[in-house]
Protein backbone atom coordinates (compact mmCIF):
# COMPACT_ATOMS: atom_id res chain seq x y z
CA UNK A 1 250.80 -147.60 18.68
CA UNK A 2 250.41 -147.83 22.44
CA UNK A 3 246.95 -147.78 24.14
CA UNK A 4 246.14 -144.63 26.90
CA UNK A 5 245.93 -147.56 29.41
CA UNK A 6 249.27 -148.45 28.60
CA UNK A 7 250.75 -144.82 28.22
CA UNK A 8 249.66 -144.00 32.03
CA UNK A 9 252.06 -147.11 33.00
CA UNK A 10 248.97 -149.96 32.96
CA UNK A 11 250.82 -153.47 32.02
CA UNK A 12 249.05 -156.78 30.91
CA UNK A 13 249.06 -160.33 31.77
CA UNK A 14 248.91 -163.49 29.44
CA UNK A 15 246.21 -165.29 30.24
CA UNK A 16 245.65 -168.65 27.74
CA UNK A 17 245.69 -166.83 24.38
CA UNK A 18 244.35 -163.17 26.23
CA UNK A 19 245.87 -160.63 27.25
CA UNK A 20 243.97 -158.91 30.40
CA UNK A 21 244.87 -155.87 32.11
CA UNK A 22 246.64 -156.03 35.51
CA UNK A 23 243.74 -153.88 37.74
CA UNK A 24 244.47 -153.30 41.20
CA UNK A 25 241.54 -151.17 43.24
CA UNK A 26 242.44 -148.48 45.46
CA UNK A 27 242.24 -149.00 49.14
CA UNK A 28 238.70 -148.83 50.51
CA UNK A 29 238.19 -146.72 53.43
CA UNK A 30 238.46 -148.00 56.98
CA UNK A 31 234.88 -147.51 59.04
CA UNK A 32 231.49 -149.12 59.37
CA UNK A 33 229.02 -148.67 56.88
CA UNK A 34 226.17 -149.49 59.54
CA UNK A 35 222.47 -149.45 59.36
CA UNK A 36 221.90 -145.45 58.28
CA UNK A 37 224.72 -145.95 55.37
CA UNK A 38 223.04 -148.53 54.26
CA UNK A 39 220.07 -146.73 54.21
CA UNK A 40 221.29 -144.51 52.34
CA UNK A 41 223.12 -146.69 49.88
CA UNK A 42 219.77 -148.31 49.20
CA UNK A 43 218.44 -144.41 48.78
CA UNK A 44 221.00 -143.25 46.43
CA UNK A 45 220.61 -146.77 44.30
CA UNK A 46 216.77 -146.87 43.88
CA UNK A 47 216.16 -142.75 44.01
CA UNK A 48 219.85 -140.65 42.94
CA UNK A 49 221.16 -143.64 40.37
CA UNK A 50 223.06 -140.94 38.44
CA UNK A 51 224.74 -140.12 42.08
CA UNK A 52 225.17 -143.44 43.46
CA UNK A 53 226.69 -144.23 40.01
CA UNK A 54 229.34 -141.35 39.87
CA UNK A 55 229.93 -141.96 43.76
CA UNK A 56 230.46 -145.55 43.22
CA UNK A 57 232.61 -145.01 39.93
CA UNK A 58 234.91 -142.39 41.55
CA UNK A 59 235.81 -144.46 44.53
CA UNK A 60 233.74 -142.34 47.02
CA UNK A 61 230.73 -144.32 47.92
CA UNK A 62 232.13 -146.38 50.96
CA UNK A 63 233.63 -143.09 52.35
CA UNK A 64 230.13 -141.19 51.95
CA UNK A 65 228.18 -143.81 53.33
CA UNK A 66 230.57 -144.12 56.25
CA UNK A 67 230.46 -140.51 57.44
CA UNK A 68 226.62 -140.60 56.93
CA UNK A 69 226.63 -143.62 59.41
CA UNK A 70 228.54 -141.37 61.77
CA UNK A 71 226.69 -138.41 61.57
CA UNK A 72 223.49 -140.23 62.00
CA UNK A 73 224.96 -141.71 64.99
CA UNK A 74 226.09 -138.83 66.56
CA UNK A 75 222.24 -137.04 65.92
CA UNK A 76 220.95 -140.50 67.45
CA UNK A 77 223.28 -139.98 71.07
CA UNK A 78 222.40 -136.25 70.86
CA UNK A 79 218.74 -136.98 70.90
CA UNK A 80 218.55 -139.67 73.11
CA UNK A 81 220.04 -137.79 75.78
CA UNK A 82 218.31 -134.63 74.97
CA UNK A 83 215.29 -137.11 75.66
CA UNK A 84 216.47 -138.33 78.89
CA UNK A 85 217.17 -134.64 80.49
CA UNK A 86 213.70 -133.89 78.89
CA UNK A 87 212.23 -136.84 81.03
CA UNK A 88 214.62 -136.83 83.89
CA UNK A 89 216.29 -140.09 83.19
CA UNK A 90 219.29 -140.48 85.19
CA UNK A 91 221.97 -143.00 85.42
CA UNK A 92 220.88 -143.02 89.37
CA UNK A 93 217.17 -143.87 88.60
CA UNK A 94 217.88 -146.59 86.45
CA UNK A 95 220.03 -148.02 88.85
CA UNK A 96 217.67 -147.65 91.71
CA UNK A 97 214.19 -148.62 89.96
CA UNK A 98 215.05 -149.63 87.32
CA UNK A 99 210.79 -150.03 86.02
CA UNK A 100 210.31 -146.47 86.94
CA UNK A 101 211.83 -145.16 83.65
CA UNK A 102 210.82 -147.82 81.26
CA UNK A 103 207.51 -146.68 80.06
């Protein structure tokens, strides 16, 4: 009788008098996780455990938290400019006086 793990193609190795399974993880995303996925990894963890646990379990955490890093990111440059048109911070003032901007 053959085990499911070994019917999908999974093999063993001998190790000592044990016999463990030969695991390999699928590739993890390419990306920074940053300071907002982080944020939210610590979110999901301590406030969605039944979400971070699925995500994690799956294989889509590090993909999730990567895009949320982006988005946040891309919000952040949006609103910092929108900030400096707002204000009339230029590229030419800070060059020229530099103080005059800084409040």
């Amino acid at each position: 009788m053959k085990f499911l793990f070994e019917e999908r193609g999974g093999t063993y190795s001998e190790v000592g008098q044990v016999l463990l399974p030969n695991l390999v993880m699928d590739p993890q995303p390419e990306g920074e996780i940053g300071i907002w996925g982080w944020r939210r990894k610590e979110f999901l963890r301590k406030n969605r455990k039944g979400i971070y646990n699925a995500m994690l379990m799956n294989g889509t955490l590090t993909q999730h938290l990567i895009d949320v890093n982006e988005a946040a990111m891309d919000r952040m440059e949006i609103l910092v400019s929108r900030m400096a048109e707002s204000e009339g911070v230029t590229e030419d003032l800070k060059r020229k006086n530099p103080m005059a901007w800084v409040p």
